[in-house]
N, C-alpha and C. Protein backbone atom coordinates (compact mmCIF):
# COMPACT_ATOMS: atom_id res chain seq x y z
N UNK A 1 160.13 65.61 258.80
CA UNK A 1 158.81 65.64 259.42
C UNK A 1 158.50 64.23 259.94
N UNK A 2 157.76 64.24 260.83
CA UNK A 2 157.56 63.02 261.83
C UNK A 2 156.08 62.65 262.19
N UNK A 3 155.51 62.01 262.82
CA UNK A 3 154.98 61.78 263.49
C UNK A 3 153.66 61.87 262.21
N UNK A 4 152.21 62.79 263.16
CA UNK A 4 151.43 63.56 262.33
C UNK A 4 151.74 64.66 261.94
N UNK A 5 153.13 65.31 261.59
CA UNK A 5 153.38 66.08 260.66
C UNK A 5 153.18 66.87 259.29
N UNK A 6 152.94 65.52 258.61
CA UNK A 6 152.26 65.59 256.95
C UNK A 6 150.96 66.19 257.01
N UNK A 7 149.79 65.48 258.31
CA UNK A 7 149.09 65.90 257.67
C UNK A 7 148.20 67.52 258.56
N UNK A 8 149.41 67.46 259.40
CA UNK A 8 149.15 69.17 259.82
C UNK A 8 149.54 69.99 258.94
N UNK A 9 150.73 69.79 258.06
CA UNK A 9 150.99 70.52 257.32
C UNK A 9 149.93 70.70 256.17
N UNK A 10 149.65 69.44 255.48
CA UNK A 10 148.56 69.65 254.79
C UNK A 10 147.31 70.02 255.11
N UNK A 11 146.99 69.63 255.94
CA UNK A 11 145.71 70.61 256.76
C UNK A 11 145.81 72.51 256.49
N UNK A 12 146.94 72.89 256.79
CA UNK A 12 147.02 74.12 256.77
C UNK A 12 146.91 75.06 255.65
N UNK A 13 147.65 73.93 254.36
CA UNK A 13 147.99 74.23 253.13
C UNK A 13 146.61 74.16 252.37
N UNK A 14 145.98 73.34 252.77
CA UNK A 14 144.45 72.96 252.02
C UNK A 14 143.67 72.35 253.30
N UNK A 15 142.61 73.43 253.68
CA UNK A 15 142.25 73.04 254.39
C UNK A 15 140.83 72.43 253.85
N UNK A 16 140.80 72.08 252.79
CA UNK A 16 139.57 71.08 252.22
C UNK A 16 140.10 69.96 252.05
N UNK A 17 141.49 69.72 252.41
CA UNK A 17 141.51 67.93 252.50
C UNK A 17 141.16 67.00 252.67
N UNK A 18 141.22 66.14 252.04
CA UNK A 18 140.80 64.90 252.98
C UNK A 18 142.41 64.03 252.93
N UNK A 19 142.13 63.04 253.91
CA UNK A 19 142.74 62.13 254.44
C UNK A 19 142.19 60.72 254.38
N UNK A 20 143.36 59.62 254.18
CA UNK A 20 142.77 58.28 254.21
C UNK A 20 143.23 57.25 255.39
N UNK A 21 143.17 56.58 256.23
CA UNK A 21 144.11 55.38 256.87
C UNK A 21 145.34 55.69 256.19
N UNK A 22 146.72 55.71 256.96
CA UNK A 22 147.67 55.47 256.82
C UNK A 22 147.61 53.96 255.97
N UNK A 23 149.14 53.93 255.75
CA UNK A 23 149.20 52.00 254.39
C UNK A 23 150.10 52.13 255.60
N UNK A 24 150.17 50.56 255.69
CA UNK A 24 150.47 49.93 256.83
C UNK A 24 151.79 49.43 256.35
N UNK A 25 153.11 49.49 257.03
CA UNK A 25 154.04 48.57 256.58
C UNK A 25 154.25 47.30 255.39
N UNK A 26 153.21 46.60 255.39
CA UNK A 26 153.09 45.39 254.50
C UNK A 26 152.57 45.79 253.30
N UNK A 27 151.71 47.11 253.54
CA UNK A 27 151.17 47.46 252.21
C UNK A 27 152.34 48.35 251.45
N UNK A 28 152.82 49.30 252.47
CA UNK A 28 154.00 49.69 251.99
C UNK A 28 155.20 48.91 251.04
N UNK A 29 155.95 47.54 251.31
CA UNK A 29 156.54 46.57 251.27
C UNK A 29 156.08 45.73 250.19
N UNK A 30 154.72 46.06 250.01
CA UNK A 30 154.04 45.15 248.83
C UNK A 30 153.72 45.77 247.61
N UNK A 31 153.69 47.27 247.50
CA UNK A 31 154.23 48.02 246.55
C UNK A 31 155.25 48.21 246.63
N UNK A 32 156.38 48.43 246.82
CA UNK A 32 157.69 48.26 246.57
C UNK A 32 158.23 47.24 245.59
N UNK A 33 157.53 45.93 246.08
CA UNK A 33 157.93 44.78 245.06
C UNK A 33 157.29 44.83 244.11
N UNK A 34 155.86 45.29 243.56
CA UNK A 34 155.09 45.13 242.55
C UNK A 34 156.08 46.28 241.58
N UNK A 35 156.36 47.47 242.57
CA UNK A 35 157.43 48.72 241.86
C UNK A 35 158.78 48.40 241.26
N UNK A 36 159.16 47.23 241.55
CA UNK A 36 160.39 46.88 241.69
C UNK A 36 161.67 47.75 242.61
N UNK A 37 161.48 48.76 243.36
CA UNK A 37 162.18 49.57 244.05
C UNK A 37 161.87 49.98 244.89
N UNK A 38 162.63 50.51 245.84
CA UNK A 38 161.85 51.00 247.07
C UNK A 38 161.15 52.60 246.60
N UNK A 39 160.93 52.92 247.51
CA UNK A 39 160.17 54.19 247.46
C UNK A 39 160.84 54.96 248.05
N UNK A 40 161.15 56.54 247.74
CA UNK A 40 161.55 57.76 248.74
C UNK A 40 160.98 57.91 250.06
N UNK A 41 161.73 58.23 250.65
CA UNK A 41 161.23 58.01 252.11
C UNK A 41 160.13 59.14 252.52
N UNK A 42 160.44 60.20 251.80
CA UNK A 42 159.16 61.56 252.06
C UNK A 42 158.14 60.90 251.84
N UNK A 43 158.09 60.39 250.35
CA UNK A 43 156.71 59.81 249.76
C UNK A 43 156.01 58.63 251.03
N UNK A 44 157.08 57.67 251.11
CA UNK A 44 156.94 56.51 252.45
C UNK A 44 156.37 57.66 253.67
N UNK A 45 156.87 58.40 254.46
CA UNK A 45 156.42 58.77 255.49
C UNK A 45 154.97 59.53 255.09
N UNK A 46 155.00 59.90 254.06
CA UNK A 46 153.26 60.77 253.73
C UNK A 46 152.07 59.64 254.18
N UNK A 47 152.50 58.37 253.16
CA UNK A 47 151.54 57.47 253.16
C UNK A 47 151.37 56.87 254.20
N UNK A 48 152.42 56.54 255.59
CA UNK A 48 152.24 55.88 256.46
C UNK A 48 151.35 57.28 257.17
N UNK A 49 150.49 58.27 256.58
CA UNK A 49 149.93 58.85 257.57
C UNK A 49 148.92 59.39 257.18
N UNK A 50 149.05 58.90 255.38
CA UNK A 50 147.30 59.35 254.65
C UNK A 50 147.88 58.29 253.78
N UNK A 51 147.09 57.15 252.87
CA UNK A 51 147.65 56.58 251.69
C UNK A 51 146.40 57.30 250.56
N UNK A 52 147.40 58.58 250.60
CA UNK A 52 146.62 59.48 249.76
C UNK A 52 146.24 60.80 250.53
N UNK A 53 146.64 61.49 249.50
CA UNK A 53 145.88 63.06 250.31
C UNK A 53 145.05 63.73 249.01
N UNK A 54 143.89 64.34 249.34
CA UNK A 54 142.82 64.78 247.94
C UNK A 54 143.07 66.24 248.48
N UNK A 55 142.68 66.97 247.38
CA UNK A 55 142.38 68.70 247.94
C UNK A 55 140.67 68.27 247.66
N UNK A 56 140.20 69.69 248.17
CA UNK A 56 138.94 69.70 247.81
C UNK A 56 138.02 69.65 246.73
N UNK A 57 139.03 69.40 245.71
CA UNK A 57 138.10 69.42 244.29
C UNK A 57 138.33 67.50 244.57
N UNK A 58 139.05 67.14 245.44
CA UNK A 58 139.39 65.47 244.86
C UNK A 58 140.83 65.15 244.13
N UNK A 59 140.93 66.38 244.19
CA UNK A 59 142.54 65.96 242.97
C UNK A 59 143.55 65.39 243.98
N UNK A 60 144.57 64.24 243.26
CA UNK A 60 145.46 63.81 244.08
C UNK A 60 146.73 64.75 244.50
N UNK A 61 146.53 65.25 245.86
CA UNK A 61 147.96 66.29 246.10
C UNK A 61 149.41 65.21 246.07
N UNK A 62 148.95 63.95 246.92
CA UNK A 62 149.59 62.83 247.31
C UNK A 62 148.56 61.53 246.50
N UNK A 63 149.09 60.79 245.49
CA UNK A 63 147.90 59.28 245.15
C UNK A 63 148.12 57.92 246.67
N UNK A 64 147.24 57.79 246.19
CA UNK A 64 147.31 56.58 246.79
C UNK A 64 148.30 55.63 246.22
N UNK A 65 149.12 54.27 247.58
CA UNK A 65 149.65 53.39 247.28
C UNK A 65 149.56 53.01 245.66
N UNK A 66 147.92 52.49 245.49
CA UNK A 66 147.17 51.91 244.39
C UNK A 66 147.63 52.30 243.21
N UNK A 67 146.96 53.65 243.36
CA UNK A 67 147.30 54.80 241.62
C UNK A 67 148.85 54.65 241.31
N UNK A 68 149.85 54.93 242.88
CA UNK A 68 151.43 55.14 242.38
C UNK A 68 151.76 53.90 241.89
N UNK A 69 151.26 52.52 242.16
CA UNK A 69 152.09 51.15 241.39
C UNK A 69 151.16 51.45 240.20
N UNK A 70 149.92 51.46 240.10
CA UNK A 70 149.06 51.49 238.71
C UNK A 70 149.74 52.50 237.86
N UNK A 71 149.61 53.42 238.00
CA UNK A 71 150.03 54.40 237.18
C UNK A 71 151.71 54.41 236.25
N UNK A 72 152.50 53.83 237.72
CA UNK A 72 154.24 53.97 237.39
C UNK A 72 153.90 52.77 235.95
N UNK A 73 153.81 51.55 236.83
CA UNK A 73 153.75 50.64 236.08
C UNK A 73 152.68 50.82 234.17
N UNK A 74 152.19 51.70 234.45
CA UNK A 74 151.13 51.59 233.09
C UNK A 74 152.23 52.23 232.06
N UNK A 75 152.77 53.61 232.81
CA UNK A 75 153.86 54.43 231.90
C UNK A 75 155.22 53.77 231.38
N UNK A 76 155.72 52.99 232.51
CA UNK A 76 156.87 52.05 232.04
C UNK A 76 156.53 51.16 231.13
N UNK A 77 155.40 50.46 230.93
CA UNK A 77 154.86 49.37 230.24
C UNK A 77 154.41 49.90 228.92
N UNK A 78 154.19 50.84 228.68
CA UNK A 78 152.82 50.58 228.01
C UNK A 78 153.77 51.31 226.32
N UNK A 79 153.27 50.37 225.23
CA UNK A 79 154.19 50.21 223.89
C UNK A 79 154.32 51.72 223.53
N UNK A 80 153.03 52.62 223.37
CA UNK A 80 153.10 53.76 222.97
C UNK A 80 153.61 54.62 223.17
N UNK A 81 153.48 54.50 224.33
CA UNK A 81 154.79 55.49 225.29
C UNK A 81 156.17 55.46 224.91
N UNK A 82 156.64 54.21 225.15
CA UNK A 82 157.65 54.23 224.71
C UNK A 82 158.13 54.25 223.37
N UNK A 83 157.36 54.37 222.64
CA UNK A 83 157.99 54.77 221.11
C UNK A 83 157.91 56.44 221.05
N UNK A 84 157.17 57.58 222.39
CA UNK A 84 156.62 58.63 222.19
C UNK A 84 157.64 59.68 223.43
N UNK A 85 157.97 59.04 224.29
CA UNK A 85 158.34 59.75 225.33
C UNK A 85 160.01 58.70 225.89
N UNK A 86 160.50 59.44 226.56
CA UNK A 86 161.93 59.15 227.20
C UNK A 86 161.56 57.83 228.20
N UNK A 87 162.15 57.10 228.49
CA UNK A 87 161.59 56.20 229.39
C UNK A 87 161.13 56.77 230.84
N UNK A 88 160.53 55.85 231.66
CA UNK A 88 160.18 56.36 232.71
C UNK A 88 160.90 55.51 233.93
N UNK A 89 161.70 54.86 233.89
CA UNK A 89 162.17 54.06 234.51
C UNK A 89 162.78 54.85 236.01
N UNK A 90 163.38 56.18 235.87
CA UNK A 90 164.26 56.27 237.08
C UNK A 90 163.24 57.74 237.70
N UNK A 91 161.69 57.70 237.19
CA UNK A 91 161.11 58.63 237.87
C UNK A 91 159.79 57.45 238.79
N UNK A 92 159.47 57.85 239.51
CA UNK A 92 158.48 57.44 240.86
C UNK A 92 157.33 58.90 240.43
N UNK A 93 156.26 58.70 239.66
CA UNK A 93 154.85 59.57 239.66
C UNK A 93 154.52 59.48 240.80
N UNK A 94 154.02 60.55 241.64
CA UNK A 94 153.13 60.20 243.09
C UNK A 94 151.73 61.32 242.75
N UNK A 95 151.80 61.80 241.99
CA UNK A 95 150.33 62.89 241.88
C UNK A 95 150.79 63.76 239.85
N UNK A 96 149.30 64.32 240.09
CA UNK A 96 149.40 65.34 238.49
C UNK A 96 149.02 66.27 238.86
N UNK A 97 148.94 67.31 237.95
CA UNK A 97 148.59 68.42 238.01
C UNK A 97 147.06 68.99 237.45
N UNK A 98 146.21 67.41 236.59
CA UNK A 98 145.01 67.57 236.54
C UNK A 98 144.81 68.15 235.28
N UNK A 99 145.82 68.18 234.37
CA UNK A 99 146.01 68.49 233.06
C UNK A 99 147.23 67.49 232.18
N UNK A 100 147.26 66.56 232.38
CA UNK A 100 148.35 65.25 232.49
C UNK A 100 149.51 65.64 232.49
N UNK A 101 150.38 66.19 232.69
CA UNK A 101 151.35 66.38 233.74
C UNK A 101 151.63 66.11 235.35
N UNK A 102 152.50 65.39 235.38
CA UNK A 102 152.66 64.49 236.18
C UNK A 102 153.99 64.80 237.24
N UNK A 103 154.14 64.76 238.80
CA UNK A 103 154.79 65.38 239.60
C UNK A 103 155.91 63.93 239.99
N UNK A 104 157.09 64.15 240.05
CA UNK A 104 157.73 62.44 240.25
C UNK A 104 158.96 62.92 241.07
N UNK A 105 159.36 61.82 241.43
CA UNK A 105 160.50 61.78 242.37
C UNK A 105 161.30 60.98 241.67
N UNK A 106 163.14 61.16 241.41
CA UNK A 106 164.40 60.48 240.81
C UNK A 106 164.46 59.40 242.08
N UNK A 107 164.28 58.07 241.28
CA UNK A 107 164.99 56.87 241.74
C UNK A 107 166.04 57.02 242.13
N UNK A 108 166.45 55.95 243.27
CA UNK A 108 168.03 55.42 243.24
C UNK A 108 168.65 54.61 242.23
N UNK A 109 169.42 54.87 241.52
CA UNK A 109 170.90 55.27 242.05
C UNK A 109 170.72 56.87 242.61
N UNK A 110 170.44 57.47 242.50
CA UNK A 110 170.57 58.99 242.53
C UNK A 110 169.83 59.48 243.91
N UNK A 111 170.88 60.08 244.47
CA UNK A 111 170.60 60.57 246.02
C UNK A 111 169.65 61.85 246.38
N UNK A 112 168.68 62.12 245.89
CA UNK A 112 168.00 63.41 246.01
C UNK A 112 166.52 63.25 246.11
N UNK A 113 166.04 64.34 246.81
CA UNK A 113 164.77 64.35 247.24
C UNK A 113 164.17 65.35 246.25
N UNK A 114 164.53 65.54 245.23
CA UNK A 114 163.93 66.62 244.05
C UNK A 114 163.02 66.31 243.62
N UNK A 115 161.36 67.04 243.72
CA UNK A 115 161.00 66.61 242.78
C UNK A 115 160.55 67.43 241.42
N UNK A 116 160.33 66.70 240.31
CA UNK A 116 160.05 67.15 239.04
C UNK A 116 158.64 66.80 238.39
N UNK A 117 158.93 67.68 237.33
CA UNK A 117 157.55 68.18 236.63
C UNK A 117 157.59 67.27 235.13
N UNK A 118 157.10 66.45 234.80
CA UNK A 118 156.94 65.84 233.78
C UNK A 118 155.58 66.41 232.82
N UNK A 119 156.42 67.21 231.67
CA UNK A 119 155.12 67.89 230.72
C UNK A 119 155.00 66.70 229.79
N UNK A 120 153.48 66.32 229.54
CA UNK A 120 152.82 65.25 228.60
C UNK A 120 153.50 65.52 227.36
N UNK A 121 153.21 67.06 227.17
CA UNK A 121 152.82 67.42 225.55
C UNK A 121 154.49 67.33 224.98
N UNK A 122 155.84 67.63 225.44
CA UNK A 122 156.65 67.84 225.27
C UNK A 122 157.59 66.99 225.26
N UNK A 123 157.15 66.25 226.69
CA UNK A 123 158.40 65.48 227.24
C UNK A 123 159.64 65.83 227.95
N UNK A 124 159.43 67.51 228.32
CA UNK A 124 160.41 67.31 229.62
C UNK A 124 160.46 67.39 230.77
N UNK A 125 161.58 67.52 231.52
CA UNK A 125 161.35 66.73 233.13
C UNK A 125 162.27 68.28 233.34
N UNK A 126 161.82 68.89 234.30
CA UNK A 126 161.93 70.41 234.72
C UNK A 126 161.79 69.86 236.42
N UNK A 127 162.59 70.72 236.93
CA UNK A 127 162.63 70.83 238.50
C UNK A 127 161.66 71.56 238.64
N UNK A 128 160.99 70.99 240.31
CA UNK A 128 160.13 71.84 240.30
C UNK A 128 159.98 71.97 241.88
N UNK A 129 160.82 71.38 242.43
CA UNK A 129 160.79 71.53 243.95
C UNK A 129 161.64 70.47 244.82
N UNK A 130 162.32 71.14 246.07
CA UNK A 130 163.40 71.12 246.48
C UNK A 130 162.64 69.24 247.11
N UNK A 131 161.68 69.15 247.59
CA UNK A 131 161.28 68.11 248.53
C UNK A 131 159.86 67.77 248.51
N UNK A 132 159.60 66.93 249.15
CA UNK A 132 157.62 66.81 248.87
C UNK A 132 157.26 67.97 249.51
N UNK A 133 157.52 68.20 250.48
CA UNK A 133 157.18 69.23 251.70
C UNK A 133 157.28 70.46 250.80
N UNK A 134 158.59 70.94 250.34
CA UNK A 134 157.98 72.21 249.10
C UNK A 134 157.34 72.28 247.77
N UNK A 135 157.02 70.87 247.41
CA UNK A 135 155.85 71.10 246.44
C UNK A 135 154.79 70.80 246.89
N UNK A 136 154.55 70.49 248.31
CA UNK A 136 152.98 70.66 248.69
C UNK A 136 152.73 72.34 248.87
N UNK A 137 153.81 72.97 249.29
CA UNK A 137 153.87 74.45 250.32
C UNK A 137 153.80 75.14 248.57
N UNK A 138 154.38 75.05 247.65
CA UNK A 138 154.63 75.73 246.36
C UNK A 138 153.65 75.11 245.47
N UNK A 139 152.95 73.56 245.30
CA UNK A 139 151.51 74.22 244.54
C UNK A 139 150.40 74.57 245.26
N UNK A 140 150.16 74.88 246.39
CA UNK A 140 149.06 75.62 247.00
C UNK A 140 149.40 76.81 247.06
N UNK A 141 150.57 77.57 246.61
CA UNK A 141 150.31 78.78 246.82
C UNK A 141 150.71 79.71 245.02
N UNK A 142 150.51 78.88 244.80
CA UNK A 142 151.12 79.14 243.02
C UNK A 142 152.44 79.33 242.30
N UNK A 143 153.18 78.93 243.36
CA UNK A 143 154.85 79.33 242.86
C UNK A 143 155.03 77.93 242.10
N UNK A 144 154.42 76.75 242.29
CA UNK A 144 154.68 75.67 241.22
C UNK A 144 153.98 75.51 240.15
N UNK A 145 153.66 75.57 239.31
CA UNK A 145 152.90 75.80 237.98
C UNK A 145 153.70 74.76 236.86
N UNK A 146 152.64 74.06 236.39
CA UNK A 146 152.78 73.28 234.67
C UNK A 146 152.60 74.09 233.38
């Protein structure tokens, strides 16, 4: 997908969206380094065209730049976690499900645009969609579920 792509698609899928300013290259580039990694390029092309997409209740379909370094970084960091859950190191959070379960994309080394379902209560990481593009199309229509 290209251009304004993302957010026709999301328009269609939820048409109570909202939309924010695209993140601009530098902002892009400047989370990356705070991330220590680059970012998936689906996730990269969303934001260069909303940095952030809400449904109509407000919930993050897509977070903002902000939330994805805040958030990655709080889970990798933070002592409790890691004495409680698997590390988080080779997943990228970009949104939840609004019941803390959390939607992420596999880092590089690893070549795939999969993304997965991270359950709080449990701790595991379940597929849950082929690309961003089918877990936007699969949780608006209920085939993705926590």
């Amino acid at each position: 997908m290209i251009g304004r792509m993302w957010r026709e698609l999301v328009a269609e899928l939820y048409p109570a969206a909202t939309f924010s300013d695209g993140a601009t290259e530098d902002r892009l580039r400047s989370a990356e380094r705070e991330l220590g990694h680059p970012m998936p390029d689906q996730l990269v092309a969303v934001l260069r065209e909303s940095d952030g997409v809400y449904d109509g209740y407000g919930g993050g379909l897509i977070w903002c730049l902000d939330r994805i370094v805040a958030d990655n970084r709080w889970f990798r960091t933070n002592a409790e976690y890691a004495e409680l859950y698997m590390p988080f190191d080779l997943v990228l959070f970009f949104a939840d499900a609004g019941n803390g379960d959390q939607f992420g994309l596999i880092l590089p080394p690893v070549d795939r645009d999969d993304v997965f379902v991270w359950n709080h209560v449990d701790d595991s990481r379940t597929w849950g969609a082929a690309n961003v593009e089918t877990y936007l199309r699969w949780w608006a229509s209920g085939q993705l579920t926590t």
